[in-house]
C-alpha atoms as a PDB file:
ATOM      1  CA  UNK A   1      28.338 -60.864  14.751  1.00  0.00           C
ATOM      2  CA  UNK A   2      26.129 -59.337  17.373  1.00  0.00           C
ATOM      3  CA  UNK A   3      27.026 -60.185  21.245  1.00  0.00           C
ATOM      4  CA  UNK A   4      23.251 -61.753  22.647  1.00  0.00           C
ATOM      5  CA  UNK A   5      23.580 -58.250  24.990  1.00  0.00           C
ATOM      6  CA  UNK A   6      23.990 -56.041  21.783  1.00  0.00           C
ATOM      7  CA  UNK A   7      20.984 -58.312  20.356  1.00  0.00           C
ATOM      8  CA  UNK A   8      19.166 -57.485  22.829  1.00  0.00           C
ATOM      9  CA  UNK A   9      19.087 -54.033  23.211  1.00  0.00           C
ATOM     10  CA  UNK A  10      18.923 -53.502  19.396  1.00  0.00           C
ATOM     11  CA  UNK A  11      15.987 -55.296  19.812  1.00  0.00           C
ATOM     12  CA  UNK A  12      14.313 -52.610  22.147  1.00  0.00           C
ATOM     13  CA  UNK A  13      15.313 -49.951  19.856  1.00  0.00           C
ATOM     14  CA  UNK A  14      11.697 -49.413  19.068  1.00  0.00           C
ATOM     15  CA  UNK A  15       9.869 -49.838  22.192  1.00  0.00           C
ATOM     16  CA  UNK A  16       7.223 -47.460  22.503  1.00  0.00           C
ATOM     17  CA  UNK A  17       7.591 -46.770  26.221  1.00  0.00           C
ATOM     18  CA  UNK A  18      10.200 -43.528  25.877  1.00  0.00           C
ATOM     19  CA  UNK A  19      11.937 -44.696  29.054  1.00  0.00           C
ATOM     20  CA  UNK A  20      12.717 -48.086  27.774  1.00  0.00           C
ATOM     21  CA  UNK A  21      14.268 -46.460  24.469  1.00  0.00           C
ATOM     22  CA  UNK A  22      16.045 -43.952  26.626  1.00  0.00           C
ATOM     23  CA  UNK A  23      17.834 -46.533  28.887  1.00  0.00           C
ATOM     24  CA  UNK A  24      18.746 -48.449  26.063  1.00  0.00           C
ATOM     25  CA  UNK A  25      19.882 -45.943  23.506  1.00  0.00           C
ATOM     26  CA  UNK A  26      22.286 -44.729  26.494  1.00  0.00           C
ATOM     27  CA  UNK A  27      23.500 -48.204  26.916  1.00  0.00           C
ATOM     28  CA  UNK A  28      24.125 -48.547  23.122  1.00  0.00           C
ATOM     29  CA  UNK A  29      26.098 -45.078  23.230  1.00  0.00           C
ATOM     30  CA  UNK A  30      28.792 -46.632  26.120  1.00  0.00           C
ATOM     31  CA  UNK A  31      29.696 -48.684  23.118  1.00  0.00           C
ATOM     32  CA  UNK A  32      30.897 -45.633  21.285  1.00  0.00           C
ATOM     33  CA  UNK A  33      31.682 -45.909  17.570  1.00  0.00           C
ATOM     34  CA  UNK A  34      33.064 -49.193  17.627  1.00  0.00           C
ATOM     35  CA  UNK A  35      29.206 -50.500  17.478  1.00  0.00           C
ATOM     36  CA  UNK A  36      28.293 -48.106  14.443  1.00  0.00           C
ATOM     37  CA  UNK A  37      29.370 -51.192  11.900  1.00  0.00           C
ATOM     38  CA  UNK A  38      27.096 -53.146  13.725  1.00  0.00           C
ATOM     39  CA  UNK A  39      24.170 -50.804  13.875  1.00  0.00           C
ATOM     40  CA  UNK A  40      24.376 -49.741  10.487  1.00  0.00           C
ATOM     41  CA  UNK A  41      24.743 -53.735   9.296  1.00  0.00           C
ATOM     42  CA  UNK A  42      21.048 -54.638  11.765  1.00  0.00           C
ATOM     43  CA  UNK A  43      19.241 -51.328  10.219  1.00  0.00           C
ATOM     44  CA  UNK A  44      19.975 -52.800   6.363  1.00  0.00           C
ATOM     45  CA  UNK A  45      19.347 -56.724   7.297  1.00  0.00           C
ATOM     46  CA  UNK A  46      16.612 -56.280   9.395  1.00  0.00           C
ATOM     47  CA  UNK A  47      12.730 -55.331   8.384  1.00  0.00           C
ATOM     48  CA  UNK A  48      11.892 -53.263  11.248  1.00  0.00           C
ATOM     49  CA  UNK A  49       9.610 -49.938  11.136  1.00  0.00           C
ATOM     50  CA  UNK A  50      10.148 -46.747  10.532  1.00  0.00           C
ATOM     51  CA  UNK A  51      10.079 -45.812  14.521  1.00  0.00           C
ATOM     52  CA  UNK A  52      12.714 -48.400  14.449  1.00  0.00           C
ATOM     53  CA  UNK A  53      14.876 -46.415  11.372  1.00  0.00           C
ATOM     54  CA  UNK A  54      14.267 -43.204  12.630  1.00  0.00           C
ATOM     55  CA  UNK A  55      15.648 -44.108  15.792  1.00  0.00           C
ATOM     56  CA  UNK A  56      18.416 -45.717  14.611  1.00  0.00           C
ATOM     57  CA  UNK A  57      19.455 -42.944  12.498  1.00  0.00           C
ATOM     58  CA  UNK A  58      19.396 -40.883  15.502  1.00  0.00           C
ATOM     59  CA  UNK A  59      21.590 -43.198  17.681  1.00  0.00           C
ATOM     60  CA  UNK A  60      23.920 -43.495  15.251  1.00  0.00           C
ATOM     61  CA  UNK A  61      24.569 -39.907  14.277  1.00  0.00           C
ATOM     62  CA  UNK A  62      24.975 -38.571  18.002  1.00  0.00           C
ATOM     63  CA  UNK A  63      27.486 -41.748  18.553  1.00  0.00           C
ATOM     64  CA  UNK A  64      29.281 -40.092  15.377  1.00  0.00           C
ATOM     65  CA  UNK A  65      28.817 -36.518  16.789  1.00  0.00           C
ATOM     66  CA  UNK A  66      30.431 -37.694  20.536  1.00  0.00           C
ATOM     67  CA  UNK A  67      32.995 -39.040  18.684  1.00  0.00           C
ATOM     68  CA  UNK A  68      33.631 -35.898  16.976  1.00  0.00           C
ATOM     69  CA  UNK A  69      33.698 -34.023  20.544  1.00  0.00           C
ATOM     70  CA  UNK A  70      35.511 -36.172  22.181  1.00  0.00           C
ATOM     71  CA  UNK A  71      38.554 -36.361  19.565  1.00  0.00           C
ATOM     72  CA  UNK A  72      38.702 -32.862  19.041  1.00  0.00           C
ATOM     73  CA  UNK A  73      38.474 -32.529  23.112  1.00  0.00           C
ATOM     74  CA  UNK A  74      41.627 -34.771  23.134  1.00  0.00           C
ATOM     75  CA  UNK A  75      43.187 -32.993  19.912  1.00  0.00           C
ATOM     76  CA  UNK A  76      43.070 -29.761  22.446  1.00  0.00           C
ATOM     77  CA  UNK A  77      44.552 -31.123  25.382  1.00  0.00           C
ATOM     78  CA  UNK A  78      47.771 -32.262  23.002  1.00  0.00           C
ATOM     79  CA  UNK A  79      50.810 -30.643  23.317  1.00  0.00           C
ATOM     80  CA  UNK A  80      50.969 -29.881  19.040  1.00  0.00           C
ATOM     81  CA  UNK A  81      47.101 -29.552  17.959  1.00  0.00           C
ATOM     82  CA  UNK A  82      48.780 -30.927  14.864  1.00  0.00           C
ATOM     83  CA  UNK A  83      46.664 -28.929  12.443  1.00  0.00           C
ATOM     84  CA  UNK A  84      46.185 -31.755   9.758  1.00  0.00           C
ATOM     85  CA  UNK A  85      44.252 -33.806  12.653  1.00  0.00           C
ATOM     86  CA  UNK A  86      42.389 -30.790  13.401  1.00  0.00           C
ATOM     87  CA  UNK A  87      40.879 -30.328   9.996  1.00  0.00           C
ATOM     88  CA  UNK A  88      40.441 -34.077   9.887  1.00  0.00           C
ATOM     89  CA  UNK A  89      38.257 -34.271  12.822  1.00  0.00           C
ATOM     90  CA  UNK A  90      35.930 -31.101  11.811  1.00  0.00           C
ATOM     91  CA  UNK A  91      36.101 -33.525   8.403  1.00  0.00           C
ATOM     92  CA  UNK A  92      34.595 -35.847  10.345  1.00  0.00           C
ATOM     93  CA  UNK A  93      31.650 -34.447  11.127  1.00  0.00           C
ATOM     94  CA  UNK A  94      30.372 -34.075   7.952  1.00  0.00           C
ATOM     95  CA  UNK A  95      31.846 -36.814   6.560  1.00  0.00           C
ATOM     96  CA  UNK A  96      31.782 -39.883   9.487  1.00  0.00           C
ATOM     97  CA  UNK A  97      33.242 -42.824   6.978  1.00  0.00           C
ATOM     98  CA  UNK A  98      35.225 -40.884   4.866  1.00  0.00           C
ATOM     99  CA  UNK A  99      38.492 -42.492   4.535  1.00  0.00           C
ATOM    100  CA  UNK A 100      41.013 -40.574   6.484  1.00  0.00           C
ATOM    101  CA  UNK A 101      43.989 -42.754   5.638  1.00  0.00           C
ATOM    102  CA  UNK A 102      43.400 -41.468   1.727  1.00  0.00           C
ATOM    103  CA  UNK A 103      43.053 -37.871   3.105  1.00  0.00           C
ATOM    104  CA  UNK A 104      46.444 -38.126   4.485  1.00  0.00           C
ATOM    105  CA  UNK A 105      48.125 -40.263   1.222  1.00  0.00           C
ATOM    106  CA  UNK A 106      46.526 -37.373  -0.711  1.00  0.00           C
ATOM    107  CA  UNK A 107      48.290 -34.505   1.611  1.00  0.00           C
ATOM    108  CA  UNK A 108      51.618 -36.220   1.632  1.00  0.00           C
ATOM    109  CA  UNK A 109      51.645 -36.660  -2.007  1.00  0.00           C
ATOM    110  CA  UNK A 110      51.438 -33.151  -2.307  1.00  0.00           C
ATOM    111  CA  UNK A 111      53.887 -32.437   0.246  1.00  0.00           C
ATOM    112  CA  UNK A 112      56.084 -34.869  -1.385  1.00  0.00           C
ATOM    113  CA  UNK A 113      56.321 -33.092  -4.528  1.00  0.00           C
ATOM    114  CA  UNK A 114      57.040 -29.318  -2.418  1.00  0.00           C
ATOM    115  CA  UNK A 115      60.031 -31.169  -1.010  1.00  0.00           C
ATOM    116  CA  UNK A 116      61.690 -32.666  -4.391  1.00  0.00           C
ATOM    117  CA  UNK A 117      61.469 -28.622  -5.613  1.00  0.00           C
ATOM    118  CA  UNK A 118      62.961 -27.285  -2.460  1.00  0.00           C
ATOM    119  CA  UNK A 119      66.638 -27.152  -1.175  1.00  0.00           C
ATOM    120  CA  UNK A 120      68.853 -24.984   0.947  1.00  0.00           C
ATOM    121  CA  UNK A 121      69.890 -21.985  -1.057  1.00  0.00           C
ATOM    122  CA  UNK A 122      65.749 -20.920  -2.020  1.00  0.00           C
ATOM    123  CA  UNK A 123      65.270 -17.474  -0.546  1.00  0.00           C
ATOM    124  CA  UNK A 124      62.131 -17.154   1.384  1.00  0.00           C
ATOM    125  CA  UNK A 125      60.264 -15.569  -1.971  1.00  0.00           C
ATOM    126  CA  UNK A 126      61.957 -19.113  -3.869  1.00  0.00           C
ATOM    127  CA  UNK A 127      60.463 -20.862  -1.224  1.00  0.00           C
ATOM    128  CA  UNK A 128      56.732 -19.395  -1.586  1.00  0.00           C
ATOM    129  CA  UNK A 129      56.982 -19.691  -5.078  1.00  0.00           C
ATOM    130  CA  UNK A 130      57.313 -23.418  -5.392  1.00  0.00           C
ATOM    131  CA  UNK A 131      54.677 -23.690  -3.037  1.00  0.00           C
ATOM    132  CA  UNK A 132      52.470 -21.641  -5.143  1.00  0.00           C
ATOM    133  CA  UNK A 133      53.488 -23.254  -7.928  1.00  0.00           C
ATOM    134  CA  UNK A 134      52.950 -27.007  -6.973  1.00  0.00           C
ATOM    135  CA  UNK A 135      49.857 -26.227  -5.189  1.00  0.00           C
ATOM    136  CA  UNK A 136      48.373 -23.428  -7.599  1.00  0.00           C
ATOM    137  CA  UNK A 137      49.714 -24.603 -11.075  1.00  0.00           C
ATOM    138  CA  UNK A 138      50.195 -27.844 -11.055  1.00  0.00           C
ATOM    139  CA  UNK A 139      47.085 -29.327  -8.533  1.00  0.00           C
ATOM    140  CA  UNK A 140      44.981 -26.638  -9.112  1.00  0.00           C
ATOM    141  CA  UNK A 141      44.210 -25.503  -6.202  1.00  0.00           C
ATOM    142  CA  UNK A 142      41.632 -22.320  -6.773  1.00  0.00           C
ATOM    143  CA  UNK A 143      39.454 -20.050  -3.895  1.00  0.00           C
ATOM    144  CA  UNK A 144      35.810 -20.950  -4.893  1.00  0.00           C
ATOM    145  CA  UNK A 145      34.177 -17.345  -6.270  1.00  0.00           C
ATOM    146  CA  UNK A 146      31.234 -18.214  -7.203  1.00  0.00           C
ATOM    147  CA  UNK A 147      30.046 -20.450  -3.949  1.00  0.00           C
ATOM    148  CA  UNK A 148      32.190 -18.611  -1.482  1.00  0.00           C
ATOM    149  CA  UNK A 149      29.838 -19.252   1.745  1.00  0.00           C
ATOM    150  CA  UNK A 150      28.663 -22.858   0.964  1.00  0.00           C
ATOM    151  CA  UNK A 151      29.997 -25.304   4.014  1.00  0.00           C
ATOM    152  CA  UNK A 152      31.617 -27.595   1.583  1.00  0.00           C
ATOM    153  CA  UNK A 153      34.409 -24.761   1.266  1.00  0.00           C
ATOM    154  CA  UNK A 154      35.344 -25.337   5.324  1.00  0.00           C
ATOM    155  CA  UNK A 155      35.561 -29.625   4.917  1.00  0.00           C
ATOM    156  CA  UNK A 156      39.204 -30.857   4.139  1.00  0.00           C
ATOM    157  CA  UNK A 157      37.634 -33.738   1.759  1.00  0.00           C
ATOM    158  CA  UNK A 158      35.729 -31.160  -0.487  1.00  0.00           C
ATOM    159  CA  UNK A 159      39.005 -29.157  -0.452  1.00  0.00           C
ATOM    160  CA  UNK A 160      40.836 -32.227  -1.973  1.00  0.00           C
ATOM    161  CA  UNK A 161      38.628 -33.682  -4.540  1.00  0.00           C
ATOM    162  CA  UNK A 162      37.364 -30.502  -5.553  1.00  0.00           C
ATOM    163  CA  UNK A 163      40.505 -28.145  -5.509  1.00  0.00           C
ATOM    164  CA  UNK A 164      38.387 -25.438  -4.753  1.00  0.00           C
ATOM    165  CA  UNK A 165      38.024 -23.722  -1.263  1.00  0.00           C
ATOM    166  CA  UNK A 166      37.887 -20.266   1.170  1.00  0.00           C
ATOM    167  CA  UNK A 167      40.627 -18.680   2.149  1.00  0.00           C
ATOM    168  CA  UNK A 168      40.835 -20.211   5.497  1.00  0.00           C
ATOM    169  CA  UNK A 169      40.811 -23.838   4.207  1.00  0.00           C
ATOM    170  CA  UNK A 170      42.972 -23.278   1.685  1.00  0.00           C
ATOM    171  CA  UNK A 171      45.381 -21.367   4.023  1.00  0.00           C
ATOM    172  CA  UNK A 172      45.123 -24.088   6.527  1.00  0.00           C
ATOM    173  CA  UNK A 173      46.276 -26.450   4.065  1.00  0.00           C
ATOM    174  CA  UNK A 174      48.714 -24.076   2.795  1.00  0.00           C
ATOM    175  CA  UNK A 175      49.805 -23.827   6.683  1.00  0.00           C
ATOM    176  CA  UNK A 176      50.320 -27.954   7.319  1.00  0.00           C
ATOM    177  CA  UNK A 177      52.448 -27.877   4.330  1.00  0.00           C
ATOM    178  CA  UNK A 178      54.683 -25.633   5.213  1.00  0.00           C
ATOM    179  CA  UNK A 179      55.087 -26.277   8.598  1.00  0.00           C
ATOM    180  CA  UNK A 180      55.717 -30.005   7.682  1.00  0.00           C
ATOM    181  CA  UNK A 181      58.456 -28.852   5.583  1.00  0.00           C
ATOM    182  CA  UNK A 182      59.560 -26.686   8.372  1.00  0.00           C
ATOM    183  CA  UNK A 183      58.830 -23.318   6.691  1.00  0.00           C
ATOM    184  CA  UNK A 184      58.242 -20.778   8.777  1.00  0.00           C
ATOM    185  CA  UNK A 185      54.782 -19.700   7.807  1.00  0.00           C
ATOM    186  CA  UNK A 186      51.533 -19.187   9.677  1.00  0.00           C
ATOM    187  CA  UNK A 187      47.928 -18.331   9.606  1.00  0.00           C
ATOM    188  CA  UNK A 188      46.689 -14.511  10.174  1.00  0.00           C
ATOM    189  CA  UNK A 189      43.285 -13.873  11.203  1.00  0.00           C
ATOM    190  CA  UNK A 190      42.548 -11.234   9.106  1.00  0.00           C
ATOM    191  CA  UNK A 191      38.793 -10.136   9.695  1.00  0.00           C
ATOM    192  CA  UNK A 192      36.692 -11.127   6.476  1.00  0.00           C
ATOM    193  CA  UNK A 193      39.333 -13.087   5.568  1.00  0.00           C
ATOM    194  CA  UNK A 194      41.935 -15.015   5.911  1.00  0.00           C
ATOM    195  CA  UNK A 195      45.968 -15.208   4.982  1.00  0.00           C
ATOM    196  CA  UNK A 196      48.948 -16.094   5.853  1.00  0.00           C
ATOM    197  CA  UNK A 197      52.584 -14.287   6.923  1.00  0.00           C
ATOM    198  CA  UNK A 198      56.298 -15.907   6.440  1.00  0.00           C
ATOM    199  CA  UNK A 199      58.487 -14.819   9.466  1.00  0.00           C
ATOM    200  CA  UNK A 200      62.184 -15.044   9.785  1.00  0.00           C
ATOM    201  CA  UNK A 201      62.039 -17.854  12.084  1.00  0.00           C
ATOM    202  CA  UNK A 202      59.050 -20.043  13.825  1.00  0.00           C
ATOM    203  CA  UNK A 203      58.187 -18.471  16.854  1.00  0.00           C
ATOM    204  CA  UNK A 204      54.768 -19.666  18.274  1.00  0.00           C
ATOM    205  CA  UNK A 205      54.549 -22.645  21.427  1.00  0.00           C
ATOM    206  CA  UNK A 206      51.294 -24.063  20.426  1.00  0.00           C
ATOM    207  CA  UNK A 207      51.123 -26.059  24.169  1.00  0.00           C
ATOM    208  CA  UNK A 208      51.117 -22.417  25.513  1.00  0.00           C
ATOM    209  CA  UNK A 209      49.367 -20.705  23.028  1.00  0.00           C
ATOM    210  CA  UNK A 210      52.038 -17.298  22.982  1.00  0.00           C
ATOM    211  CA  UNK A 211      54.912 -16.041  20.675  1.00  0.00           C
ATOM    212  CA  UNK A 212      58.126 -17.517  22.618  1.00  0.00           C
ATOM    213  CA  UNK A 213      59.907 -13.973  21.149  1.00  0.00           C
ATOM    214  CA  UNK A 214      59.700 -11.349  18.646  1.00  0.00           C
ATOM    215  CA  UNK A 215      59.814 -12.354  15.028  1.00  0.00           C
ATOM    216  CA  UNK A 216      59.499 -10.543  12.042  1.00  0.00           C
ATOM    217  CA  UNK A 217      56.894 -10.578   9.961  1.00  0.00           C
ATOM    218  CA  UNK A 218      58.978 -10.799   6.121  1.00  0.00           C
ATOM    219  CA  UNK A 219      55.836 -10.639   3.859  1.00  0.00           C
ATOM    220  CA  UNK A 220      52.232 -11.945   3.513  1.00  0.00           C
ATOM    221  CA  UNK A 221      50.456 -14.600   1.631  1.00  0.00           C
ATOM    222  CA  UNK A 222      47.333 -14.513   0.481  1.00  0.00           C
ATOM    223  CA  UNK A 223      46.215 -18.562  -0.035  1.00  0.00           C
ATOM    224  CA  UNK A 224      42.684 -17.782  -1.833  1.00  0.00           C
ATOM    225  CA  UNK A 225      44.253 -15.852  -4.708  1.00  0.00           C
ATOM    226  CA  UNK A 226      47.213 -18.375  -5.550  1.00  0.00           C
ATOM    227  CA  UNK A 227      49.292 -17.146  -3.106  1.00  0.00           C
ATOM    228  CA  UNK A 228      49.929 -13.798  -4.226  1.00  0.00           C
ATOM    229  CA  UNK A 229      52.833 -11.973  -1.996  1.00  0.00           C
ATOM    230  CA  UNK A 230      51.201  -8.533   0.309  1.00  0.00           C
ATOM    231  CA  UNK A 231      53.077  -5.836   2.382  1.00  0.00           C
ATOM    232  CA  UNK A 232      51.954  -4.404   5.223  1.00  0.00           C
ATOM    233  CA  UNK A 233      50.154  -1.833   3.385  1.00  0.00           C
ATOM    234  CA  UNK A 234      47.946  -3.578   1.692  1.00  0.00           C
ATOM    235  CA  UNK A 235      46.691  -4.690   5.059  1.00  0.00           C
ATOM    236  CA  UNK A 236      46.697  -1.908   6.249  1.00  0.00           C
ATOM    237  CA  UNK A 237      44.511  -0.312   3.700  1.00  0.00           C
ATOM    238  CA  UNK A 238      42.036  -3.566   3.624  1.00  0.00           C
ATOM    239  CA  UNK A 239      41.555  -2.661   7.222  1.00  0.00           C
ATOM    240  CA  UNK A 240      40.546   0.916   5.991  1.00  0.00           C
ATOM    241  CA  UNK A 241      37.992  -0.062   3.835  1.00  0.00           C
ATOM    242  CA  UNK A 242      36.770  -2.006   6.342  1.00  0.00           C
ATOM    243  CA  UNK A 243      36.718   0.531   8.403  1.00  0.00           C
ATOM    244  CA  UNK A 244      39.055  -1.398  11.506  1.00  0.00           C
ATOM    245  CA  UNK A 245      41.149  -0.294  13.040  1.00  0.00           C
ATOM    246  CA  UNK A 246      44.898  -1.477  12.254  1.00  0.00           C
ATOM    247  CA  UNK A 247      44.809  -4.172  15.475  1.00  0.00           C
ATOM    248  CA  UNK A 248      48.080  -5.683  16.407  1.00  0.00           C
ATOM    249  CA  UNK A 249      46.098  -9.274  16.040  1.00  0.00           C
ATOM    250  CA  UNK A 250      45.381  -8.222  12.733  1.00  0.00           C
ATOM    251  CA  UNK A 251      48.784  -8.740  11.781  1.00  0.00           C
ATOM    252  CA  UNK A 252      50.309 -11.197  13.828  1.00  0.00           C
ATOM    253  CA  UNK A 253      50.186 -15.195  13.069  1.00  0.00           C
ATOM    254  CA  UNK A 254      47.847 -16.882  15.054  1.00  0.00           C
ATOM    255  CA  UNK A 255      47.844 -20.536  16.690  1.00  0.00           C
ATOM    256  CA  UNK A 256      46.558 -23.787  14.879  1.00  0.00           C
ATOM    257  CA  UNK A 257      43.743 -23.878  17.656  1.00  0.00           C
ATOM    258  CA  UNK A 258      42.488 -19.741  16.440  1.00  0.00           C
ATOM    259  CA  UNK A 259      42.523 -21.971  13.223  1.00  0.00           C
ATOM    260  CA  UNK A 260      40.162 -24.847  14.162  1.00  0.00           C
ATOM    261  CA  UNK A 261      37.898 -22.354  16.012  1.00  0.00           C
ATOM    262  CA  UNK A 262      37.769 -20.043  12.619  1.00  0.00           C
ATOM    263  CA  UNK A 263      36.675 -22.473  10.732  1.00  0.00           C
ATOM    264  CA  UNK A 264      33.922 -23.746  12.941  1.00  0.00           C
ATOM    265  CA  UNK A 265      33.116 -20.422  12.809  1.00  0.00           C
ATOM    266  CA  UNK A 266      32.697 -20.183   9.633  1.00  0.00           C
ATOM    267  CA  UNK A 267      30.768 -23.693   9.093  1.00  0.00           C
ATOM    268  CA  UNK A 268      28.177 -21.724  11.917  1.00  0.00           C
ATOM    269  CA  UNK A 269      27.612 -18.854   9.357  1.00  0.00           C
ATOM    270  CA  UNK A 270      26.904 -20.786   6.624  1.00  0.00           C
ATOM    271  CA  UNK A 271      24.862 -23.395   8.538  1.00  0.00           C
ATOM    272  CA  UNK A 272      22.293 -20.451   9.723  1.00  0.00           C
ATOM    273  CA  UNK A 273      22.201 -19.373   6.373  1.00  0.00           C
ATOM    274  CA  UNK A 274      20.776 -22.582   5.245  1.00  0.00           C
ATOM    275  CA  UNK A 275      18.648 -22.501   8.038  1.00  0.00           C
ATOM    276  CA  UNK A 276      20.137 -25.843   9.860  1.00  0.00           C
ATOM    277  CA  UNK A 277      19.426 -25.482  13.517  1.00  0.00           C
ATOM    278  CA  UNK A 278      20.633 -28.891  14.423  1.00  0.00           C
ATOM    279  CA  UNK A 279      24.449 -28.476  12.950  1.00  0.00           C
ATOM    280  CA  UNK A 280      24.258 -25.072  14.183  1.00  0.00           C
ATOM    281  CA  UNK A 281      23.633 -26.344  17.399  1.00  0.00           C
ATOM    282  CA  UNK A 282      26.328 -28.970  17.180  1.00  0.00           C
ATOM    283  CA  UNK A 283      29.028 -26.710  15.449  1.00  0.00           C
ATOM    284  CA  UNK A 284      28.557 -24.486  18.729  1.00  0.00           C
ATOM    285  CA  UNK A 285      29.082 -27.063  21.238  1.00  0.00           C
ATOM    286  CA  UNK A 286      32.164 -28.065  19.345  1.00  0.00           C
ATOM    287  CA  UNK A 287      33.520 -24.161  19.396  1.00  0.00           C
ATOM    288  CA  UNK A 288      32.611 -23.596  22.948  1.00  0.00           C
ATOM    289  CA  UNK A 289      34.921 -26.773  23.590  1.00  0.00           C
ATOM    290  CA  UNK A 290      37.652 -25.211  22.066  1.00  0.00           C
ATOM    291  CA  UNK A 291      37.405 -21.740  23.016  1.00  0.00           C
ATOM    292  CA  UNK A 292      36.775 -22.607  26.708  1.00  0.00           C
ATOM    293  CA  UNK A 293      39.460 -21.948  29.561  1.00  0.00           C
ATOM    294  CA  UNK A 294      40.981 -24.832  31.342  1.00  0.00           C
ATOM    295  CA  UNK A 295      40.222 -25.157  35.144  1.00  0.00           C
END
């Protein structure tokens, strides 16, 4: 039930005098999300007008959003930036109630069934192939052709229920598997796409954000075509149609944080081509946060 306080302000929601609303919508926010059952409960129970539902809606989406900023602002200051809770806070954003406690029983079922196929003796190919195999074969995990830049590609829920993804969020998955298996294999940012490289031993600090020593890059993955296994060459002659240049960074794994960024990067390119100002906006803010320097 509603404190007299909360009752109160609720109450003033739709107050016509724009200061009023102000003062209390900014009161309402220092609840933070713990009042968005509550709000949500008042807008269905309650016959208020539509000033009152518009507003509402609006208090209770940039509550969700400064949730969303202030986790993944907390998710960057951690010593891990565990990728899994990376992709489930950009998740989030789209997807405020999903239930994240599913996401994670769906993850770990799949990781459980990687592990029961692996053992000791698997060469590093061995290894790659039961992860193509349990995530490719037998879940069905596909790169989505025909909708390639829709946003629903980038969002860890679609990628689930849907089996179907870009490379990045299938690579990111890809990634949190292997890593929680302790495989050493990482994300590349490859430009226009995006895959992944095994190395001979795990080599990047994530709290420091460099390579701790040289490591050898054995082979590459490519996530959005069932994990197919590259050389170098075939990078570098994507590069060459591309017309790049063959840029060390082009090759060399990159941090779960270049991860996060990437694929708010990409949620910004396909939110301008739908023409949606007010996520672009957002998704910005949210990259800026992570692609700031501390101090």
């Amino acid at each position: 039930m509603y404190s007299n306080e909360v009752n109160a302000l609720i109450s003033l929601i739709e107050d016509p005098d724009e200061s009023i609303y102000k003062q209390v919508s900014s009161e309402l926010k220092n609840y933070g999300e713990s009042i968005i059952p509550q709000l949500e409960q008042y807008w269905e129970l309650q016959d208020f007008g539509p000033l009152f539902q518009t507003r509402l809606e609006e208090l209770i989406s940039t509550i969700q959003y400064e949730g969303v900023y202030n986790r993944l602002k907390a998710w960057k200051n951690t010593e891990e930036k565990d990728l899994l809770e990376g992709a489930l806070i950009i998740n989030k954003y789209q997807y405020p109630a999903y239930d994240e406690f599913e996401l994670k029983r769906s993850v770990s079922k799949i990781r459980q069934d990687i592990w029961l196929e692996l053992n000791d003796n698997l060469t590093a190919f061995e290894q790659v192939r039961v992860l193509n195999h349990i995530l490719f074969t037998h879940y069905g995990f596909k790169g989505n052709r025909d909708n390639y830049h829709q946003p629903q590609n980038s969002f860890l829920a679609d990628l689930v229920t849907s089996k179907s993804g870009n490379p990045l969020s299938l690579g990111l998955l890809y990634t949190y598997l292997a890593h929680s298996l302790d495989l050493p294999i990482h994300g590349v940012n490859l430009p226009s796409h995006f895959i992944l490289c095994y190395l001979d031993h795990h080599p990047f600090d994530e709290e420091l954000g460099v390579f701790k020593d040289e490591s050898e890059v054995l082979f590459y993955i490519n996530p959005f075509n069932a994990g197919t296994i590259l050389q170098k060459e075939e990078i570098d002659e994507f590069l060459q149609k591309q017309n790049l240049p063959q840029d060390e960074r082009f090759y060399r794994p990159c941090s779960n944080m270049e991860m996060i960024a990437r694929m708010l990067n990409n949620l910004i390119h396909a939110y301008i081509a739908a023409s949606n100002d007010e996520k672009v906006r957002e998704l910005r803010a949210l990259q800026s946060l992570l692609l700031e320097r501390e101090g």
